[in-house]
Protein backbone atom coordinates (compact mmCIF):
# COMPACT_ATOMS: atom_id res chain seq x y z
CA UNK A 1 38.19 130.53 222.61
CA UNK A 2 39.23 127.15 221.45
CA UNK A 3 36.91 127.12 218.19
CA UNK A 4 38.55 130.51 217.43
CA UNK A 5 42.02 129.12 217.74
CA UNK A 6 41.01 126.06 215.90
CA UNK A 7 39.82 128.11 213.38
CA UNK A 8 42.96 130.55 213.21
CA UNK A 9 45.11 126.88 213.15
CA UNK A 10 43.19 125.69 209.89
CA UNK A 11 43.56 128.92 208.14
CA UNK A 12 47.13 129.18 209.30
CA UNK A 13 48.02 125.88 208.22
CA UNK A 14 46.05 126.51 204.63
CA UNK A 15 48.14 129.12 204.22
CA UNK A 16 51.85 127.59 204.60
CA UNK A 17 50.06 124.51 202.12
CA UNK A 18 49.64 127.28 199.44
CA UNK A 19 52.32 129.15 199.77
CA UNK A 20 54.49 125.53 199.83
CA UNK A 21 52.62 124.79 196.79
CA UNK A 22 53.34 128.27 195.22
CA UNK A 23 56.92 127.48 195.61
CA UNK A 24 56.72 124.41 194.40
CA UNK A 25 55.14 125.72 191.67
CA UNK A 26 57.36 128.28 190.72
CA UNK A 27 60.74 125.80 190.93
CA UNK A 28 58.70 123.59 188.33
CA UNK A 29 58.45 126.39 186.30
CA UNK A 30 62.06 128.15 186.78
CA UNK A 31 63.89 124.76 186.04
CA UNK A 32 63.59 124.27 182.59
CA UNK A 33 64.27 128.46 182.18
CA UNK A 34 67.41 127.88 184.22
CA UNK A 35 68.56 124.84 182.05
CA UNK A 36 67.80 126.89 179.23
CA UNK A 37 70.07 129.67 180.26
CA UNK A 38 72.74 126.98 181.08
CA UNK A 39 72.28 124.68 177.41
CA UNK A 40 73.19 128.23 175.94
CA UNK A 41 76.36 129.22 177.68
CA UNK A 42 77.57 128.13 181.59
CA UNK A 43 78.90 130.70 183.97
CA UNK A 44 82.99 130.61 184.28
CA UNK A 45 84.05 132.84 187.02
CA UNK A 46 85.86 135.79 185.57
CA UNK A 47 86.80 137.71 188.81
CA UNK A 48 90.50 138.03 187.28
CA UNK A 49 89.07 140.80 184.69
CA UNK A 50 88.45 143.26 187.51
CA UNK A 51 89.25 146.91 185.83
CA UNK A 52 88.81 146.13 182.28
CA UNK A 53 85.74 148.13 180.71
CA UNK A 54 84.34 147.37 177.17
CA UNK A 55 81.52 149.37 174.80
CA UNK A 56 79.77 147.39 172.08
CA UNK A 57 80.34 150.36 169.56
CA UNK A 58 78.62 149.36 165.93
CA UNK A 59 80.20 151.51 163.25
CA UNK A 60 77.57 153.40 161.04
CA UNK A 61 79.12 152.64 157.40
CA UNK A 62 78.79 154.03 153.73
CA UNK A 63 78.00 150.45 152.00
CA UNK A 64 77.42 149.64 148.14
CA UNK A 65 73.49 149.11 148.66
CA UNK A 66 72.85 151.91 150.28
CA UNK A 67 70.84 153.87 147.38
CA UNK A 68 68.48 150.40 147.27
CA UNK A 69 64.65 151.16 148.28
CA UNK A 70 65.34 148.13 150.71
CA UNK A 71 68.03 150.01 152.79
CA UNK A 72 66.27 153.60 152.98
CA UNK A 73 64.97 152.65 156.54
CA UNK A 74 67.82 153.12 159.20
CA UNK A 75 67.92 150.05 160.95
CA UNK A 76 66.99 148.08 157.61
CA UNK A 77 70.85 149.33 156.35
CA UNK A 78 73.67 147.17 155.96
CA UNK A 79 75.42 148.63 159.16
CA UNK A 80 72.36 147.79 161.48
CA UNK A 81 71.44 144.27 160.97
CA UNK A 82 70.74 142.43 163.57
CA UNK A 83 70.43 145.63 166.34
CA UNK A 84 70.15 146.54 168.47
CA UNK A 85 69.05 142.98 170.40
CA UNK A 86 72.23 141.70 169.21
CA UNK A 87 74.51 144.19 170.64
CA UNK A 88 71.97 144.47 174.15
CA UNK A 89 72.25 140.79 174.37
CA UNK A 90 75.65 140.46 174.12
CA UNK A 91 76.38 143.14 176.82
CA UNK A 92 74.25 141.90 178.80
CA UNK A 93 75.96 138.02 178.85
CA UNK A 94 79.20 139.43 179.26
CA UNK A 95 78.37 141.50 182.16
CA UNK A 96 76.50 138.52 183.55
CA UNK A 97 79.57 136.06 182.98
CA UNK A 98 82.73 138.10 183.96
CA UNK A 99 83.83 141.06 186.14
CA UNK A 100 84.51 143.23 183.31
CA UNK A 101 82.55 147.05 183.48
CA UNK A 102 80.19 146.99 180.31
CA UNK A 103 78.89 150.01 179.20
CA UNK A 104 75.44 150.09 177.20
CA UNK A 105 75.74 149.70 173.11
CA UNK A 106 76.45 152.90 171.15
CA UNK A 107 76.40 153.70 167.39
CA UNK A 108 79.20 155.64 165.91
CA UNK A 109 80.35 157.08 162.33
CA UNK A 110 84.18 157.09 161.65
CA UNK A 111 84.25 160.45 161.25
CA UNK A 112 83.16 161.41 164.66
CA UNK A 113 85.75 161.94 167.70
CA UNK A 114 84.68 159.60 169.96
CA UNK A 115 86.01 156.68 168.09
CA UNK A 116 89.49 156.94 169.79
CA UNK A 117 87.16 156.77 173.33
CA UNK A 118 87.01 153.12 172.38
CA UNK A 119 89.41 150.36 171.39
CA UNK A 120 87.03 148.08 169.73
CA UNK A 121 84.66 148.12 166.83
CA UNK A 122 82.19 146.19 164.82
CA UNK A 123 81.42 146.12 161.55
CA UNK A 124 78.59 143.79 160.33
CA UNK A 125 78.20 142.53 156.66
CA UNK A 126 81.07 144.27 155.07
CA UNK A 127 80.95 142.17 152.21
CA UNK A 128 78.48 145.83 151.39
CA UNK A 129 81.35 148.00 152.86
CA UNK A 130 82.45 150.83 151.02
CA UNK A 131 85.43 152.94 152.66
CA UNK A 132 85.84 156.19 151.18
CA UNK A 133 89.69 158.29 151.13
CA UNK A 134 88.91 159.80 154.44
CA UNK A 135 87.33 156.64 156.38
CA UNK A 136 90.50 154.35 155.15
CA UNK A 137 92.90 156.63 156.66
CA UNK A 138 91.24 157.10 160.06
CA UNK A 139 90.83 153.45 160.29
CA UNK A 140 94.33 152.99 159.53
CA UNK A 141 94.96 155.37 162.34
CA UNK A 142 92.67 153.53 164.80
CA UNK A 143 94.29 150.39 164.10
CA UNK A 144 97.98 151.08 164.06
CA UNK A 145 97.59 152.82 168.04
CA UNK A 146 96.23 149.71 169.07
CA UNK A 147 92.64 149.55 168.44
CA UNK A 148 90.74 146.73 166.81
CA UNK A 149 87.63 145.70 164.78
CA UNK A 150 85.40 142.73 164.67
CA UNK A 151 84.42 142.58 160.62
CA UNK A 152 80.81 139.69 160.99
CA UNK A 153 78.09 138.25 158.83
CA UNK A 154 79.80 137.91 155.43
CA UNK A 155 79.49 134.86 153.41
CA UNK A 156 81.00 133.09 150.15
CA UNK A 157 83.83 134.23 147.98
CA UNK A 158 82.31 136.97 146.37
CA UNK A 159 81.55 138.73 149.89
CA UNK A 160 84.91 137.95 150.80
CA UNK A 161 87.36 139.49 147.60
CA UNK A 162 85.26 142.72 148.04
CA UNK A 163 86.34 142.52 151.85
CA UNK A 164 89.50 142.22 151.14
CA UNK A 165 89.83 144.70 148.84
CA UNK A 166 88.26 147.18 151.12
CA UNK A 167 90.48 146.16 153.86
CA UNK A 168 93.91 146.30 151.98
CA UNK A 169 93.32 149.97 151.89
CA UNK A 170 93.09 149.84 154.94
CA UNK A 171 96.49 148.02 156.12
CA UNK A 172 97.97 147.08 152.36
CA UNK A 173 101.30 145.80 154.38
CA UNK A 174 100.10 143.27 156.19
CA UNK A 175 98.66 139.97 155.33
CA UNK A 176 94.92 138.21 156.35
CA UNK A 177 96.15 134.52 158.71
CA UNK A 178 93.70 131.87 159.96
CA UNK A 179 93.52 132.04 163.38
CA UNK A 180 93.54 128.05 164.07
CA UNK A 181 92.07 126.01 166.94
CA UNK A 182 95.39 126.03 169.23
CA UNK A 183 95.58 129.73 169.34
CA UNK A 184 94.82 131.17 173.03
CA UNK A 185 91.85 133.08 171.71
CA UNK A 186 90.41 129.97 171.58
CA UNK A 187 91.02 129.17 175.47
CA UNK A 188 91.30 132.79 177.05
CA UNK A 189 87.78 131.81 178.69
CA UNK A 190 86.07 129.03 177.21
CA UNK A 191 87.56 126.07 175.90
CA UNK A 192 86.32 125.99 172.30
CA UNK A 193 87.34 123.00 169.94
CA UNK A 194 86.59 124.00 166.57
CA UNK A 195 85.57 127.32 165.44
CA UNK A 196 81.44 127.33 165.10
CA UNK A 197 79.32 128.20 162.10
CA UNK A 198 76.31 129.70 163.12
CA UNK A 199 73.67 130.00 160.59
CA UNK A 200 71.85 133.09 159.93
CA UNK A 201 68.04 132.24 161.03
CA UNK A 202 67.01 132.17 157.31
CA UNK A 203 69.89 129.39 156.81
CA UNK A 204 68.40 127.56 159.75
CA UNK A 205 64.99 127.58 158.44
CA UNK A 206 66.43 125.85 155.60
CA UNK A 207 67.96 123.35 157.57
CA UNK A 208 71.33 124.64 156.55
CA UNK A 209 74.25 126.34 158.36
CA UNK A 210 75.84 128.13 154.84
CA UNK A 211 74.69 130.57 152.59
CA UNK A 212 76.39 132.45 149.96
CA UNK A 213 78.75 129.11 148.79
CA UNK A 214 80.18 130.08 152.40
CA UNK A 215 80.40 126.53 153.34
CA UNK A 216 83.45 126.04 155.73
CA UNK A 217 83.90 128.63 158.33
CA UNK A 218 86.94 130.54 159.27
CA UNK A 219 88.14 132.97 162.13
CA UNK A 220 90.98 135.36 160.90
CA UNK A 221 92.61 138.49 161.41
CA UNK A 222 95.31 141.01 160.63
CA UNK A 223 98.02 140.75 163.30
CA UNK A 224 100.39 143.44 164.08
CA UNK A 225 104.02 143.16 163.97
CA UNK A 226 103.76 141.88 168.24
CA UNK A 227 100.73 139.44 166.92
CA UNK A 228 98.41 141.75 168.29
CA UNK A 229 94.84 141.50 166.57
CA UNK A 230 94.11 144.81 164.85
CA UNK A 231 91.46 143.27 162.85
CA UNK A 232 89.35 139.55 163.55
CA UNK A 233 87.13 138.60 161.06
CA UNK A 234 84.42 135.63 161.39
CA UNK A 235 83.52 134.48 157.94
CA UNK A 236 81.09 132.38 157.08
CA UNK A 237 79.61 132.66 159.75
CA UNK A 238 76.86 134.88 161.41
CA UNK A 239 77.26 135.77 165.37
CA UNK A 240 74.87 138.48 165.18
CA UNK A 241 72.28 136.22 164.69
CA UNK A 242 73.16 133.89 167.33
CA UNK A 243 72.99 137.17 169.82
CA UNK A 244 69.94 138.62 168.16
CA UNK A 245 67.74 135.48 168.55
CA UNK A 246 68.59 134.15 171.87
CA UNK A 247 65.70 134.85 173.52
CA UNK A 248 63.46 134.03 171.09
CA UNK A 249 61.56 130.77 172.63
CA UNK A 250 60.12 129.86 169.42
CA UNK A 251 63.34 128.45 167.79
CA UNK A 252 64.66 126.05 170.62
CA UNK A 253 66.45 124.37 167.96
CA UNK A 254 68.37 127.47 167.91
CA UNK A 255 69.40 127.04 170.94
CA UNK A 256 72.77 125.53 170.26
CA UNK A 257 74.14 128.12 168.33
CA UNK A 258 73.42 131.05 170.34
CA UNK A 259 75.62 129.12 172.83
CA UNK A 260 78.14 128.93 170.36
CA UNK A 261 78.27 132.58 169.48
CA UNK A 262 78.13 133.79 173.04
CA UNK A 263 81.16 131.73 174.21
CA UNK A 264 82.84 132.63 170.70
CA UNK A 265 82.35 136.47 170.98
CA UNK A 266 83.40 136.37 174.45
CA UNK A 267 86.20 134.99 174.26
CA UNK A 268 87.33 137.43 171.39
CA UNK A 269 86.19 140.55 173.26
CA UNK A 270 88.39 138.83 176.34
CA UNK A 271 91.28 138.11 174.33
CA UNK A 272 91.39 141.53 172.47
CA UNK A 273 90.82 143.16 175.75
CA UNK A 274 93.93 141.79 177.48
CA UNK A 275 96.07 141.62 174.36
């Protein structure tokens, strides 16, 4: 009887030293994938945002290089670039970070009903959009009953004069503003100093932040006669990528800038959402 317990007390206590050592183990390993998470963006309580619900809803355009070999794959198009990981990772911070309801990315056209279902929408590279008669006038629509859209990923001046000739159709009355470091958008969650450039990954390969002649970068948008943004536009500048590549473990030096678009983008989609 004793050599039997003796025996069942060396296997018991063999057991609790691996499973100790397991745990160690497995902090070891979770520590640097926890500061990893935190180098990217920290976690601000947003319990105030209780009842606010918001789609990532990517808008399916007619773009100038559309008829190019290059773009005859769907998700090769202008309109698609960087999904759907960008959109998925996005949702997926902001449900993380605040109390808001987010709903799982969708893809629209702007001739389809469901628009008005949503009050925000994103655009990517429309330095290729190409609105037709019908499209300008049911943006126009969206816009002036409150909605608004996120225009991202367009670079230089040549990019941005066929932007803003697309989007005076659009609202031809009002006037493009730089939205400048004091404005709340830039406080509404995160405290953000300067307004980031985050280089596409091809840029950063480089070991460059610009592309395009798109060297300084610039947050603006179309206010509404009650300052409301109906349209924010980050030029020179490419968020998508900074969503799209977050996860991907072989660019740490990347790091820095997804952190940068995550708290950037959030605080838009915050600040349109309670404005």
């Amino acid at each position: 009887m004793k050599r039997a317990r003796s025996a069942e007390m060396q296997s018991y206590a063999v057991r609790t030293v691996f499973a100790v050592g397991v745990l160690v183990a497995l902090a070891v390993i979770a520590q640097p994938l926890v500061a990893r998470v935190h180098e990217q963006i920290s976690i601000v309580s947003g319990n105030r945002f209780v009842g606010l619900e918001w789609t990532f809803v990517r808008v399916r355009y007619t773009s100038i290089t559309m008829n190019e070999a290059r773009f005859r794959q769907y998700w090769n198009e202008p309109w698609a670039i960087d999904a759907p990981a960008a959109e998925q990772n996005l949702s997926r911070r902001l449900s993380r970070l605040t109390s808001i309801k987010v709903n799982d990315p969708i893809v629209v056209t702007l001739d389809e009903e469901r628009i008005w279902e949503y009050p925000w929408l994103y655009f990517v590279e429309p330095g290729n959009l190409q609105l037709g008669a019908d499209e300008v006038t049911r943006l126009r629509e969206f816009l002036l009953r409150g909605g608004t859209i996120t225009f991202d990923d367009f670079h230089g001046p040549i990019e941005w004069d066929h932007f803003v000739a697309q989007i005076s159709k659009v609202l031809p009355e009002y006037d493009i503003v730089d939205l400048e470091s004091d404005h709340p958008i830039f406080s509404c969650f995160y405290k953000i100093d300067s307004y980031p450039q985050i280089p596409g990954l091809g840029a950063f390969f480089s070991g460059r932040t610009w592309e395009k002649g798109g060297f300084v970068p610039r947050l603006r948008a179309v206010l509404d006669d009650e300052g409301r943004p109906m349209v924010l536009i980050n030029w020179n500048t490419d968020m998508g990528d900074g969503w799209e590549w977050s996860n991907a473990e072989e660019y740490p030096g990347y790091i820095k800038y997804t952190g940068q678009s995550y708290r950037m983008m959030i605080n838009e989609i915050i600040y349109v959402l309670t404005h």
